[in-house]
N, C-alpha and C. Protein backbone atom coordinates (compact mmCIF):
# COMPACT_ATOMS: atom_id res chain seq x y z
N UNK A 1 94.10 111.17 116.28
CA UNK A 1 95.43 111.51 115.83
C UNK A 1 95.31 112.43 114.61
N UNK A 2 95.92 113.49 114.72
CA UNK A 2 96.10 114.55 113.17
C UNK A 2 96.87 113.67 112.18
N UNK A 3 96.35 113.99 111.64
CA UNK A 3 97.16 113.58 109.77
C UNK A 3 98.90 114.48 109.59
N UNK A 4 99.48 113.96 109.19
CA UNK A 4 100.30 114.41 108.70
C UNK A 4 100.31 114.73 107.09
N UNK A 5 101.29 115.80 106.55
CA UNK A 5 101.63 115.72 105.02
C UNK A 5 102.79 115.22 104.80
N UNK A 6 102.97 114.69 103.47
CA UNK A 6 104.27 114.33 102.64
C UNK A 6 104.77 115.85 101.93
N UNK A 7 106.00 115.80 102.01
CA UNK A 7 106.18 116.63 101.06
C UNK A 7 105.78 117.00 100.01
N UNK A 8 105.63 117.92 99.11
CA UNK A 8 104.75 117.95 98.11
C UNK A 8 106.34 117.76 96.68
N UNK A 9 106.74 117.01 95.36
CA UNK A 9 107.49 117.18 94.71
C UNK A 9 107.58 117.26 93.54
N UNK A 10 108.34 118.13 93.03
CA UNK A 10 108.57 118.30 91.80
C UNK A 10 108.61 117.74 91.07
N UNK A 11 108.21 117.52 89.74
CA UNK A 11 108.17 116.76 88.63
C UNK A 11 108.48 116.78 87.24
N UNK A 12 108.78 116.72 86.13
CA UNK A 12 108.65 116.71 85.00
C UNK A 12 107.03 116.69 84.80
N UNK A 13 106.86 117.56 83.82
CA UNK A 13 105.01 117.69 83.59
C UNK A 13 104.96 116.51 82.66
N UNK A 14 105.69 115.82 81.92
CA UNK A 14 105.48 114.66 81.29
C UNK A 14 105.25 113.62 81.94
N UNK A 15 105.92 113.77 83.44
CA UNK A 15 105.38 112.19 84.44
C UNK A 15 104.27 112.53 84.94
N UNK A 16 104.03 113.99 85.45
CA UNK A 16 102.30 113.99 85.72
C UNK A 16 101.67 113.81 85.09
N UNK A 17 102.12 114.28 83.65
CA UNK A 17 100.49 113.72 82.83
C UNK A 17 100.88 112.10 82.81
N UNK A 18 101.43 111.56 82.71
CA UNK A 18 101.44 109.93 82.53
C UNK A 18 100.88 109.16 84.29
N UNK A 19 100.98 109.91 85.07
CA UNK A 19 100.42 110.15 86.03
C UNK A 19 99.07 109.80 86.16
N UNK A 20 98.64 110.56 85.72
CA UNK A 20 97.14 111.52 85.44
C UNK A 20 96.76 110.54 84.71
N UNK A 21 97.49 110.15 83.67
CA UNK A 21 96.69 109.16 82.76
C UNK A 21 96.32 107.92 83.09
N UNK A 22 97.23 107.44 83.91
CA UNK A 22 96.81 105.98 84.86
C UNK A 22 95.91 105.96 85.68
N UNK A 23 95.47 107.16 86.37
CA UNK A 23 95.24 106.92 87.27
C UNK A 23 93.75 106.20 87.21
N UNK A 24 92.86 105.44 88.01
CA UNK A 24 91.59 104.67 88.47
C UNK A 24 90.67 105.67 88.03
N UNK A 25 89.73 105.34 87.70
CA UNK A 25 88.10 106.29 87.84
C UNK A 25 87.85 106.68 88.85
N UNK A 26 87.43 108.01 89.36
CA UNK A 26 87.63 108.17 90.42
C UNK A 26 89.05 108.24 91.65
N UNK A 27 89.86 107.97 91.40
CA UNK A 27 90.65 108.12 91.77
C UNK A 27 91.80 110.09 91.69
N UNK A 28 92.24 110.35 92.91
CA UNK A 28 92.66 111.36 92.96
C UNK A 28 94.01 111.58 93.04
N UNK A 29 94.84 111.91 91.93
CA UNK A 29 96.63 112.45 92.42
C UNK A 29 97.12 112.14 93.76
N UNK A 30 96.49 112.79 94.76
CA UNK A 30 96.79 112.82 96.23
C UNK A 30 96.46 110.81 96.80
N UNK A 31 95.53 110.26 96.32
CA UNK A 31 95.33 108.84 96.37
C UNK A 31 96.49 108.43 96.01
N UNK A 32 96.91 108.10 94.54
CA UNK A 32 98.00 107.90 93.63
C UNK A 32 98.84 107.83 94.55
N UNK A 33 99.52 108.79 95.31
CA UNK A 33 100.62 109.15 95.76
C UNK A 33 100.74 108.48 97.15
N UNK A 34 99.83 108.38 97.85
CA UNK A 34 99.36 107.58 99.52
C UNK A 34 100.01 106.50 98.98
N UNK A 35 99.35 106.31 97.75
CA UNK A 35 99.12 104.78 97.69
C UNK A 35 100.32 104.55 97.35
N UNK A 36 101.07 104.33 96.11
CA UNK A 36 102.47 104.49 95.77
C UNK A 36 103.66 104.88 96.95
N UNK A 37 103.29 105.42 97.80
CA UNK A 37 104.46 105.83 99.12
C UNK A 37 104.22 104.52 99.78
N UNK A 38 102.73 104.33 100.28
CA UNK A 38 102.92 102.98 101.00
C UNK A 38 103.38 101.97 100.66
N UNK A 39 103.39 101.75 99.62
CA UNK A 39 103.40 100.02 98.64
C UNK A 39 104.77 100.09 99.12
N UNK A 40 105.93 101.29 98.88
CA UNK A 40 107.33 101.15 98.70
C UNK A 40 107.34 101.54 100.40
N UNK A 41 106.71 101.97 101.35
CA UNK A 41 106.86 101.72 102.46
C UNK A 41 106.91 100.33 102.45
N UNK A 42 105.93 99.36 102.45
CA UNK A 42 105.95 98.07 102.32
C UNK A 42 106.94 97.42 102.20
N UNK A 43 107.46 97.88 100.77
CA UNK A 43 108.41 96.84 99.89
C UNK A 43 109.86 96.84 100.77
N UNK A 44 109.80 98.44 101.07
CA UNK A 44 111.09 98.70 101.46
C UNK A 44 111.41 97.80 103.18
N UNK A 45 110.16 98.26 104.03
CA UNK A 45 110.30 96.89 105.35
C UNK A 45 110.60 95.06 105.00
N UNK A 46 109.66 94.88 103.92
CA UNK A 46 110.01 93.67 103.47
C UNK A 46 111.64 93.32 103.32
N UNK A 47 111.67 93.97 102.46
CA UNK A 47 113.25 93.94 101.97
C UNK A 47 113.79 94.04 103.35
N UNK A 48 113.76 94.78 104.44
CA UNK A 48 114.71 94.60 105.42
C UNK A 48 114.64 93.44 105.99
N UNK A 49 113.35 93.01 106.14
CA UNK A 49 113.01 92.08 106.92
C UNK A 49 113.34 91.03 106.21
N UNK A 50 113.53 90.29 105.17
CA UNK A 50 114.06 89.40 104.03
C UNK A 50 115.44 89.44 104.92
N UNK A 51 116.43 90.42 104.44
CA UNK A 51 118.26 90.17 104.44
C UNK A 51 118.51 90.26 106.64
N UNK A 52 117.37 90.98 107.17
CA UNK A 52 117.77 90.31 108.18
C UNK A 52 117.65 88.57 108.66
N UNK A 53 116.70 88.49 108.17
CA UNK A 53 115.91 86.53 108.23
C UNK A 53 117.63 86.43 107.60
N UNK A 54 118.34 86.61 106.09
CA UNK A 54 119.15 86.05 105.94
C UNK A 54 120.56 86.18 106.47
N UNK A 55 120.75 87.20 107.35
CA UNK A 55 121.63 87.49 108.31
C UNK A 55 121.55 86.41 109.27
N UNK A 56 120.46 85.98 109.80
CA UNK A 56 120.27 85.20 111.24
C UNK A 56 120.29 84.24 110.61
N UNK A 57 120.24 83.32 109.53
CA UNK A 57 120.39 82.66 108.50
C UNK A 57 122.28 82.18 108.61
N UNK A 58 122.75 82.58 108.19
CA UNK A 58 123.91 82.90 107.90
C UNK A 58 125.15 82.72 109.22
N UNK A 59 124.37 83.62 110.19
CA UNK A 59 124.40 83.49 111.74
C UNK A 59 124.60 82.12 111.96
N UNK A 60 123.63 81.75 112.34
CA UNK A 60 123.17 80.36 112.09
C UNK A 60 123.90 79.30 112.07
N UNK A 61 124.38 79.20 110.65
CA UNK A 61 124.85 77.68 109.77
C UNK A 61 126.23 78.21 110.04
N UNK A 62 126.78 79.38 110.64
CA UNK A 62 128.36 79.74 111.08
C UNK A 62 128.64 78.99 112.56
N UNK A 63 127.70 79.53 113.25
CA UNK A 63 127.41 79.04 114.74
C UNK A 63 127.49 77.52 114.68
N UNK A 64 126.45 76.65 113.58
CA UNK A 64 126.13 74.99 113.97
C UNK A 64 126.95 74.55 112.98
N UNK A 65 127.72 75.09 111.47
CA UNK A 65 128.17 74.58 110.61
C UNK A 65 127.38 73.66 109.62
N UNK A 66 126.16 74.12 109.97
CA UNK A 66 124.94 73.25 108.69
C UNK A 66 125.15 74.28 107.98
N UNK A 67 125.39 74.05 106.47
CA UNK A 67 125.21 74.18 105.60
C UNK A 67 124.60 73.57 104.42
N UNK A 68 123.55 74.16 103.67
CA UNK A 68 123.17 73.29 102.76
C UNK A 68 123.84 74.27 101.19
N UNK A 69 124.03 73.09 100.92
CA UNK A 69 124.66 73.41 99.19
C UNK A 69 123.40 73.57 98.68
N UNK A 70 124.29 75.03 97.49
CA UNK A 70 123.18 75.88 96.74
C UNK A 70 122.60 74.74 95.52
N UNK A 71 123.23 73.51 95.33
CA UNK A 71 122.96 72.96 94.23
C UNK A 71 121.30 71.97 94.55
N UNK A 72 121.51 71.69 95.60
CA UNK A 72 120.21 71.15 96.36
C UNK A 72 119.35 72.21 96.33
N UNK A 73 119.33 73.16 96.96
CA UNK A 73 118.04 74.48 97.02
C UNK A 73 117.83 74.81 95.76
N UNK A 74 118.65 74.76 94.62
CA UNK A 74 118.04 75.11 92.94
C UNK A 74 117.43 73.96 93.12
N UNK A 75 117.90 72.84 93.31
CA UNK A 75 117.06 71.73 92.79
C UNK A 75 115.57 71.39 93.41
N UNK A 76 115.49 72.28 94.55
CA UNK A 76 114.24 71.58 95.44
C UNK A 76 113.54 73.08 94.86
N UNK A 77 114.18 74.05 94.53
CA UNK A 77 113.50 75.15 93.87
C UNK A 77 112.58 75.37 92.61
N UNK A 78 113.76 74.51 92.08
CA UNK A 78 113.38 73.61 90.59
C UNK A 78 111.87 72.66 90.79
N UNK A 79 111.89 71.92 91.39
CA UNK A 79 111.11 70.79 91.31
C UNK A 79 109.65 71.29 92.00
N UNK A 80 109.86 72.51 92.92
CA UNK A 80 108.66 73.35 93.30
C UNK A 80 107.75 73.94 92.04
N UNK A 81 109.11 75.13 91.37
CA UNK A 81 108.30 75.83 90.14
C UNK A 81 107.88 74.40 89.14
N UNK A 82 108.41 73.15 88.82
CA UNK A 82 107.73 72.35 87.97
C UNK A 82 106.17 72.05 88.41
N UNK A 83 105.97 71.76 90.14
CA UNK A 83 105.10 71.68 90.65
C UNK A 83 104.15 72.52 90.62
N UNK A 84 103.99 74.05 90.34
CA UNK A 84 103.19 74.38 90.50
C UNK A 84 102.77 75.16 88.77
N UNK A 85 103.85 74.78 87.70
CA UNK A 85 103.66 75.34 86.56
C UNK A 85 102.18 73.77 86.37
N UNK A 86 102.66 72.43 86.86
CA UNK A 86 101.95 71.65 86.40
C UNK A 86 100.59 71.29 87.24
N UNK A 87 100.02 72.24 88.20
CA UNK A 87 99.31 72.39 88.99
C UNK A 87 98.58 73.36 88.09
N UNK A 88 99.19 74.57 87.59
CA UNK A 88 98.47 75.40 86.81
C UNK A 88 97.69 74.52 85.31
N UNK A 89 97.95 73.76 84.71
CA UNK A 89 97.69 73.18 83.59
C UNK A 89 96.39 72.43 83.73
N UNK A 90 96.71 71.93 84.98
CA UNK A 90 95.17 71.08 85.47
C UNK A 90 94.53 71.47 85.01
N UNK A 91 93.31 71.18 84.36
CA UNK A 91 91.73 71.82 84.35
C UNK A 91 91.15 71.42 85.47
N UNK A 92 90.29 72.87 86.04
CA UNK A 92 89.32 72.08 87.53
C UNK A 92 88.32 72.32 86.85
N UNK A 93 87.60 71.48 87.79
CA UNK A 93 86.06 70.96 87.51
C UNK A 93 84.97 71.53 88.47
């Protein structure tokens, strides 16, 4: 399969050099940029894929009338992050 290009874009020369300045050892502008397009390729499918799950979600508890109250999901949310802030504290051996 041939490669394709991205557009090439304009910038403020102050974000390229801040750019430039981050970038890895070894690392090349044209890397930078793969890389940075994909991540938000990523993020951006995620994100769809998230609010559809909560569409069919939603779907759902309209269709069967289960609903769970938001005050329960903070709370089982709650009692997770305590769980794992106090999981972190452990010392392992």
């Amino acid at each position: 399969m041939k490669s394709a290009t991205i557009p090439s874009v304009r910038v403020e020369p102050e974000l390229r050099a801040e750019v430039e300045a981050l970038l890895a050892e070894g690392e090349t502008l044209s890397e930078f940029v793969e890389s940075s397009v994909r991540q938000t390729v990523n993020q951006r499918r995620n994100q769809a894929e998230f609010l559809a799950r909560g569409l069919r979600s939603l779907d759902n508890a309209k269709r069967t009338g289960m609903y769970v109250d938001a005050d329960v999901v903070l709370q089982k949310l709650e009692q997770r992050l305590a769980a794992a802030k106090s999981a972190r504290r452990v010392p392992k051996r």
